[in-house]
Each structure stands twice: as structure tokens, then as C-alpha cells.
PDB file of N, CA and C in Angstrom:
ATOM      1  N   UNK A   1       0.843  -1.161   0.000  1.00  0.00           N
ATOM      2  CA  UNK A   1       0.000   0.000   0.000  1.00  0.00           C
ATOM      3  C   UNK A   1       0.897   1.236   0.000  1.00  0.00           C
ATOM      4  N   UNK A   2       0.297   2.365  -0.832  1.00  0.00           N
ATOM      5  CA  UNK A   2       1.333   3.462  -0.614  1.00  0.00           C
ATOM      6  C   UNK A   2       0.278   4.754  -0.154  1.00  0.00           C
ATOM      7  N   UNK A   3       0.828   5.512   0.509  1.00  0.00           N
ATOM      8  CA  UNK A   3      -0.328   6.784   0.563  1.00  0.00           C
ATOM      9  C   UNK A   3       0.887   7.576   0.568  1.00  0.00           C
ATOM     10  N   UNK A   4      -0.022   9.258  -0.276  1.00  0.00           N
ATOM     11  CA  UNK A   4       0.794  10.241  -0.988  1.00  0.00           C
ATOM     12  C   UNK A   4      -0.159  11.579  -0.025  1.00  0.00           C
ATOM     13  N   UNK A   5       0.489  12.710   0.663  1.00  0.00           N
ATOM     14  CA  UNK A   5      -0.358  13.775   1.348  1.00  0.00           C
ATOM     15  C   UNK A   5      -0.485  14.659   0.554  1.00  0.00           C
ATOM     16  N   UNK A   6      -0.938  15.660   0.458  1.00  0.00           N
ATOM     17  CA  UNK A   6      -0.816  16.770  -0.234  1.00  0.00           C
ATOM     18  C   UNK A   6      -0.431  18.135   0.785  1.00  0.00           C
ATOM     19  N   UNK A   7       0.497  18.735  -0.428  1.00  0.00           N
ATOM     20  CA  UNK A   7       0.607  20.553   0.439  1.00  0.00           C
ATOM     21  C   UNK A   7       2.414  20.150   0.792  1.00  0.00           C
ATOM     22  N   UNK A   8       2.753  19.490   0.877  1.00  0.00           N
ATOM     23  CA  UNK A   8       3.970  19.054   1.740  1.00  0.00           C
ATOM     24  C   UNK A   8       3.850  19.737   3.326  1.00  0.00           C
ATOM     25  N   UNK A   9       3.511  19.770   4.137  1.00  0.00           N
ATOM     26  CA  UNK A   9       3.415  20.162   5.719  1.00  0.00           C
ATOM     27  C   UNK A   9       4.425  19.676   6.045  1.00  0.00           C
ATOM     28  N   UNK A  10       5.290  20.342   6.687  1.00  0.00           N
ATOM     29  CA  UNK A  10       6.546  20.519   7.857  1.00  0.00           C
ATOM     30  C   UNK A  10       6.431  18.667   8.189  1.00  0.00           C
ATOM     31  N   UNK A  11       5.472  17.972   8.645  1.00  0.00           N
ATOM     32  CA  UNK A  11       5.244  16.719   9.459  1.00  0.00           C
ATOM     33  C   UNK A  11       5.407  15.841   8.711  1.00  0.00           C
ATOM     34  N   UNK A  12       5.273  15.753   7.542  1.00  0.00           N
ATOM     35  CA  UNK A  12       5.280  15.187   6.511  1.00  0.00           C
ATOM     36  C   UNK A  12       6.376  14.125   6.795  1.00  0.00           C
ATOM     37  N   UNK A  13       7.534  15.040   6.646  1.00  0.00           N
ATOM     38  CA  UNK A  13       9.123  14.264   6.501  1.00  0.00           C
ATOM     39  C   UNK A  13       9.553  14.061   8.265  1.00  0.00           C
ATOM     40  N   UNK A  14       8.776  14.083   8.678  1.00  0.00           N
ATOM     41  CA  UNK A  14       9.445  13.423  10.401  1.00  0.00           C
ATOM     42  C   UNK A  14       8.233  12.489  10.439  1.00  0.00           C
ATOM     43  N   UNK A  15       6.818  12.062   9.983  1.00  0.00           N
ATOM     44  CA  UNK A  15       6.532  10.956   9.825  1.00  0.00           C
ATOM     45  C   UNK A  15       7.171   9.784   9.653  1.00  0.00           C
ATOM     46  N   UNK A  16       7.090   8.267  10.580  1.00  0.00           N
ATOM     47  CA  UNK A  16       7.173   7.445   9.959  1.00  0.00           C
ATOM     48  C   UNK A  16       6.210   6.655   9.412  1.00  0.00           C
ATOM     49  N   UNK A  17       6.084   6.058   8.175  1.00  0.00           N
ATOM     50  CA  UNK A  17       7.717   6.407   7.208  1.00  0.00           C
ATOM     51  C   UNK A  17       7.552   7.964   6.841  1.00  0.00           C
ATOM     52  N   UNK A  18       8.502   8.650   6.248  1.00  0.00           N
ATOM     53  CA  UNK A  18       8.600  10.169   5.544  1.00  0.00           C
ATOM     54  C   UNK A  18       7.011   9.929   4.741  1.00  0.00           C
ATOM     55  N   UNK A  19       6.378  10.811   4.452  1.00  0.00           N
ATOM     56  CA  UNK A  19       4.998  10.959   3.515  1.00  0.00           C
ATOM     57  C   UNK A  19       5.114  10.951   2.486  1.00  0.00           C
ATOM     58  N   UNK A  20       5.398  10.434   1.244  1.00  0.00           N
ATOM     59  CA  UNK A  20       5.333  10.939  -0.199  1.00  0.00           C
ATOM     60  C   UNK A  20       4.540  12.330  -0.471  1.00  0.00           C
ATOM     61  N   UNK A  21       4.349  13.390  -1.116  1.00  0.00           N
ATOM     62  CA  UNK A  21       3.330  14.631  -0.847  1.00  0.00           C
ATOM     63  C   UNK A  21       3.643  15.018  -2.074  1.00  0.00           C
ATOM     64  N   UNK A  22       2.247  15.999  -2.016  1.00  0.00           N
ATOM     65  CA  UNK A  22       2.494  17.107  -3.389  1.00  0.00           C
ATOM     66  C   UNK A  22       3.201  18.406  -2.824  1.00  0.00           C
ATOM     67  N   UNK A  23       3.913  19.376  -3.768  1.00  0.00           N
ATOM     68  CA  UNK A  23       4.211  19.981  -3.006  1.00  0.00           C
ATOM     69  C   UNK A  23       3.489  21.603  -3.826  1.00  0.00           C
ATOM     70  N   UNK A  24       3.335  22.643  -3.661  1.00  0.00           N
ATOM     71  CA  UNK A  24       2.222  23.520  -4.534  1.00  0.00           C
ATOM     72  C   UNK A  24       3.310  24.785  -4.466  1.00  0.00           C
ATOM     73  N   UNK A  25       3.551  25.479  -5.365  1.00  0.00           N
ATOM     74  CA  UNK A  25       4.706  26.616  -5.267  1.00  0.00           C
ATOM     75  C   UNK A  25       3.981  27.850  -4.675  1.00  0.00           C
ATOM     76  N   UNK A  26       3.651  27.815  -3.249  1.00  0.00           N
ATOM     77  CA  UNK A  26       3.293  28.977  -2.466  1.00  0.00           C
ATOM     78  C   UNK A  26       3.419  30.291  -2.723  1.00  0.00           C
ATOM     79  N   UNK A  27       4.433  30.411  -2.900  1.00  0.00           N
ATOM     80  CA  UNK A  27       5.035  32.099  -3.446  1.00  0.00           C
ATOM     81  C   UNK A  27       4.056  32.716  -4.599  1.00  0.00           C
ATOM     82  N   UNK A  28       3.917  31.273  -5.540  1.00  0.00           N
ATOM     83  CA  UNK A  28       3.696  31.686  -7.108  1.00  0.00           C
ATOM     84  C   UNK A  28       1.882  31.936  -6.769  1.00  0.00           C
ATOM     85  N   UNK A  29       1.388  31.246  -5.758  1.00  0.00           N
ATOM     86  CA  UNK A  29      -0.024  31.109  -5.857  1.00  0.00           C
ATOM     87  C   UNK A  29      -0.060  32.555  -5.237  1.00  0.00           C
ATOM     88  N   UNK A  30       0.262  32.568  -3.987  1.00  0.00           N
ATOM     89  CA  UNK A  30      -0.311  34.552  -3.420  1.00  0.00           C
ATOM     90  C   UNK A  30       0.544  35.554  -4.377  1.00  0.00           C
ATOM     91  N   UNK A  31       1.387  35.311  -5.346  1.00  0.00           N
ATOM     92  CA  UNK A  31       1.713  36.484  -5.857  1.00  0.00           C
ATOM     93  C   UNK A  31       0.362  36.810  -7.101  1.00  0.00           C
ATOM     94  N   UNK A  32       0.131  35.347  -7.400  1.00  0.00           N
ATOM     95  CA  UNK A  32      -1.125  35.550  -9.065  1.00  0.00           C
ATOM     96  C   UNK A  32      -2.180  35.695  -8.115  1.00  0.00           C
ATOM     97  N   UNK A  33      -2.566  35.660  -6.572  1.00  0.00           N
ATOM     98  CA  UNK A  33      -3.602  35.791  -6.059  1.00  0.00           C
ATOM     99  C   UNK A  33      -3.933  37.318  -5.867  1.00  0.00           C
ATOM    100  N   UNK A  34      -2.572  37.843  -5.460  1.00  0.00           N
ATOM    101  CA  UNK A  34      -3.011  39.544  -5.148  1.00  0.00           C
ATOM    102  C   UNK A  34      -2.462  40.231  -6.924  1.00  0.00           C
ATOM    103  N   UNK A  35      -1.846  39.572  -7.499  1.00  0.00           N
ATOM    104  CA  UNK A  35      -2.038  40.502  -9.046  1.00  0.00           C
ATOM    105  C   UNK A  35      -3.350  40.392  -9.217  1.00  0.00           C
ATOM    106  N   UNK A  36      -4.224  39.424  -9.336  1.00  0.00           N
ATOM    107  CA  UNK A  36      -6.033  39.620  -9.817  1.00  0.00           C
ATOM    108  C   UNK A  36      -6.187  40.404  -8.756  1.00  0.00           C
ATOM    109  N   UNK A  37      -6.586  39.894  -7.324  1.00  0.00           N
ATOM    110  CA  UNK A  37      -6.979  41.348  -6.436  1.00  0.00           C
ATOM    111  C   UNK A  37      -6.696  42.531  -7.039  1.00  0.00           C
ATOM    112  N   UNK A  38      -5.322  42.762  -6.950  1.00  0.00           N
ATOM    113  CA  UNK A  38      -5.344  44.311  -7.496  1.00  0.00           C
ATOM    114  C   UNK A  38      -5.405  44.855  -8.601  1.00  0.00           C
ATOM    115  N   UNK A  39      -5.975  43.983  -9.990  1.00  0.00           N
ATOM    116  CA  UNK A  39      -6.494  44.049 -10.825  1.00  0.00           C
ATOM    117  C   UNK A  39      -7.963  44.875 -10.587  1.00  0.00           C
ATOM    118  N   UNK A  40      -8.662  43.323  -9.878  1.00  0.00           N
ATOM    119  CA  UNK A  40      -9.826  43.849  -9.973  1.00  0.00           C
ATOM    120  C   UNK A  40     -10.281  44.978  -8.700  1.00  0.00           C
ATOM    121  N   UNK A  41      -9.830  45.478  -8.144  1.00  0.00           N
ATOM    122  CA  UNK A  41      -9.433  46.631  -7.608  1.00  0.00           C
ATOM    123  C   UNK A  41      -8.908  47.994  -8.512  1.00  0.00           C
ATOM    124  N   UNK A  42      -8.329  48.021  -9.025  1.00  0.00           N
ATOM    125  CA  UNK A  42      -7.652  48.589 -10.272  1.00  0.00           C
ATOM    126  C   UNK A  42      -9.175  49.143 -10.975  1.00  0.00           C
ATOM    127  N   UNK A  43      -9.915  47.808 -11.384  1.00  0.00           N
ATOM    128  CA  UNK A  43     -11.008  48.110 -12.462  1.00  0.00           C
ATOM    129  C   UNK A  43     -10.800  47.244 -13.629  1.00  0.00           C
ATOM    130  N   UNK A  44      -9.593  46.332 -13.616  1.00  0.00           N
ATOM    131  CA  UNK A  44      -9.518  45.784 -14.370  1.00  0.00           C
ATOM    132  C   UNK A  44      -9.747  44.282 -14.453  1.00  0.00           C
ATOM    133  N   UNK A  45     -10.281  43.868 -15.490  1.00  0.00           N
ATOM    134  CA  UNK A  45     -10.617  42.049 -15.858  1.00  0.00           C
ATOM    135  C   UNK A  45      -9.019  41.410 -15.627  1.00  0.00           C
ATOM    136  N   UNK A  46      -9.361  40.650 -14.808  1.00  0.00           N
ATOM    137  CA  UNK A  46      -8.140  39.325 -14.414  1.00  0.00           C
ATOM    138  C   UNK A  46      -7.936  38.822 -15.449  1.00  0.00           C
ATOM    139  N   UNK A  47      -7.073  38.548 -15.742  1.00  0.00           N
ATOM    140  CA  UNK A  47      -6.038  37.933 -16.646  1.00  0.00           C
ATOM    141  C   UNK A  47      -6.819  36.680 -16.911  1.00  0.00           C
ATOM    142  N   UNK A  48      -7.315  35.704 -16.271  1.00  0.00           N
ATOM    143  CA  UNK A  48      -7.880  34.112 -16.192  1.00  0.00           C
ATOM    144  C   UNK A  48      -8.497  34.249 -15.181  1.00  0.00           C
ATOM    145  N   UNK A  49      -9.278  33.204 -15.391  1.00  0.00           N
ATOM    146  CA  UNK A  49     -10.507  32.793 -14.360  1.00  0.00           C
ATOM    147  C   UNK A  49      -9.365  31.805 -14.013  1.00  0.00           C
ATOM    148  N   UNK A  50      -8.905  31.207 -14.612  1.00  0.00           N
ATOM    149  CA  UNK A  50      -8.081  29.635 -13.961  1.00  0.00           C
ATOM    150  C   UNK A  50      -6.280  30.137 -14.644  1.00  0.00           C
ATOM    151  N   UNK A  51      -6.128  29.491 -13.490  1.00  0.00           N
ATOM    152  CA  UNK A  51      -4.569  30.136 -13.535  1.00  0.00           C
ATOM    153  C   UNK A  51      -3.913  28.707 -12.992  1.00  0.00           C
ATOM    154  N   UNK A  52      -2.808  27.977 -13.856  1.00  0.00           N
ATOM    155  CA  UNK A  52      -2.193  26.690 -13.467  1.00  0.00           C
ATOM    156  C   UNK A  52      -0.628  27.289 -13.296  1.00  0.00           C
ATOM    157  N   UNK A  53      -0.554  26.491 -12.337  1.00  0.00           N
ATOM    158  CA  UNK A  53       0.820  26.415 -11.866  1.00  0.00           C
ATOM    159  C   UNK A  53       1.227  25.233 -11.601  1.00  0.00           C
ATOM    160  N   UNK A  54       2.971  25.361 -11.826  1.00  0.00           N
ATOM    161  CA  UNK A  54       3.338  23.774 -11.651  1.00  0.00           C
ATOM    162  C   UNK A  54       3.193  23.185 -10.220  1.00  0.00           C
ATOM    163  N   UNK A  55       3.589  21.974 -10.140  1.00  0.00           N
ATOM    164  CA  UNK A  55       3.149  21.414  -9.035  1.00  0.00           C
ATOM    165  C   UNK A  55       4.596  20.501  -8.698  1.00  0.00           C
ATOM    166  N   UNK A  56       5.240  19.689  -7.528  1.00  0.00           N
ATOM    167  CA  UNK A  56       6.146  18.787  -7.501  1.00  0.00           C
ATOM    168  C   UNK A  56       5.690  17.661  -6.576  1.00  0.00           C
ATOM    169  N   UNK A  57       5.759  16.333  -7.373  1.00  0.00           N
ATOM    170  CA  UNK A  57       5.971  15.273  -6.983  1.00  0.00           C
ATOM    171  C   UNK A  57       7.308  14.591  -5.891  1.00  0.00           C
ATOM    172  N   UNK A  58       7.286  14.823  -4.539  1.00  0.00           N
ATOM    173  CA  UNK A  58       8.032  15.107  -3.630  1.00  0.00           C
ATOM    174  C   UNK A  58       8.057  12.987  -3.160  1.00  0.00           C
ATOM    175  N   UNK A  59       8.659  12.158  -3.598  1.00  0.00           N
ATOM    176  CA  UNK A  59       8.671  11.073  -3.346  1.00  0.00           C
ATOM    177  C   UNK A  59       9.854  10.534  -2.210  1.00  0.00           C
ATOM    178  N   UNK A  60       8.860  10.077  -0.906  1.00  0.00           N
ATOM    179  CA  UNK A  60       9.747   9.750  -0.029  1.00  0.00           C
ATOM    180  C   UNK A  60       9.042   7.984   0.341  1.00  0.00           C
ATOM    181  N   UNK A  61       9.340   7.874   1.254  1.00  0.00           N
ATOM    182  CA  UNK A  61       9.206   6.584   1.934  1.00  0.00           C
ATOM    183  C   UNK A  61       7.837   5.945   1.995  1.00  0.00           C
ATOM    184  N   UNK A  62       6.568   6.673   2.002  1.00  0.00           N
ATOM    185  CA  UNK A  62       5.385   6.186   1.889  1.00  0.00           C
ATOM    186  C   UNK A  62       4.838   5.400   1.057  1.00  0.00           C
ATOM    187  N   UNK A  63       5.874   5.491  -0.546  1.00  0.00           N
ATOM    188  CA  UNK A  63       4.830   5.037  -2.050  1.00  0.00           C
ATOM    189  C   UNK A  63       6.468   4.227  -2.036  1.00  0.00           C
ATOM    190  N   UNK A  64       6.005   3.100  -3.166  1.00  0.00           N
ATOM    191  CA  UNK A  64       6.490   2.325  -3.478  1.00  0.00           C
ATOM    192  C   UNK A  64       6.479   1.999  -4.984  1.00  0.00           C
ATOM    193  N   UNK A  65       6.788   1.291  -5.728  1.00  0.00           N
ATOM    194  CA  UNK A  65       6.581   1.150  -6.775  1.00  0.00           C
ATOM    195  C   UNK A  65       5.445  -0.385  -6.829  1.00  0.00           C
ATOM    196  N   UNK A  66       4.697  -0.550  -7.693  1.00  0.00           N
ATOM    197  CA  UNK A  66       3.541  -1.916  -7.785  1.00  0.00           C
ATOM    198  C   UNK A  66       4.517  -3.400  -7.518  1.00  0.00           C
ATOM    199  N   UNK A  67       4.116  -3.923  -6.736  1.00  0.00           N
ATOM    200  CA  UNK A  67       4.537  -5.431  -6.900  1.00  0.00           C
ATOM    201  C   UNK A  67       4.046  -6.022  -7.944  1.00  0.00           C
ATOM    202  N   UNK A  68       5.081  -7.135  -9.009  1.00  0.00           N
ATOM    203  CA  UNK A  68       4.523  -8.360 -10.162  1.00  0.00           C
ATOM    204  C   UNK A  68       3.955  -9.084  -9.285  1.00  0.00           C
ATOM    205  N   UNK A  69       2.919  -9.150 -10.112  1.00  0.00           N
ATOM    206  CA  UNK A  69       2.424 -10.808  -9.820  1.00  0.00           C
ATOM    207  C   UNK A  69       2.960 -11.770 -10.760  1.00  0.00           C
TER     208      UNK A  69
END
């Protein structure tokens, strides 16, 4: 069995085992969060309704790869 957390949280990696997690680029999300705020503050239409950002696959001790049968 493998389980994967999301967010990466501080607890994550002093879990045993370490958590496998997603990890979400924080910085990048409140900086495109307050450019629309102060867009639409401004008066102006936001750039996107949906705004993607990358994401990282943070693989530690929790996931495994599938056993053959």
C-alpha cells in the first residue's frame, strides 16, 4: 500500500515512514492571487478565471513502486 499527502506540511518528513506529498509553489499562488486582487481593484478584468501552476511530486518513503504478480 502506498499513501501520498498533499501541500507538503513541515510533518510530513518526520513521519514514519517520511509521507510521499504534493508539493504547490506557495510564493507563485499569493503572488497571481493579489495581481487579480489588485487588478480587480484597479477596475480591471483578471487575466484568467483559472490560472495553473506547476506542481512537484516530492517522493519519499510512503509510495512504493507496484509489486509483479
Amino acid at each position: 500500500m502506498s499513501l501520498i499527502g498533499f501541500d507538503d506540511i513541515a510533518i510530513s518528513q518526520q513521519m514514519h515512514p517520511p509521507l510521499t506529498t504534493i508539493r504547490q509553489p506557495l510564493r507563485q499562488i499569493g503572488r497571481s492571487a493579489m495581481n487579480t486582487l489588485l487588478a480587480r481593484i484597479g477596475g480591471l478584468d483578471a487575466p484568467s478565471n483559472r490560472i495553473t501552476l506547476p506542481t512537484e511530486l516530492v517522493v519519499r518513503q510512503s509510495t512504493a513502486p507496484p509489486h509483479k504478480l
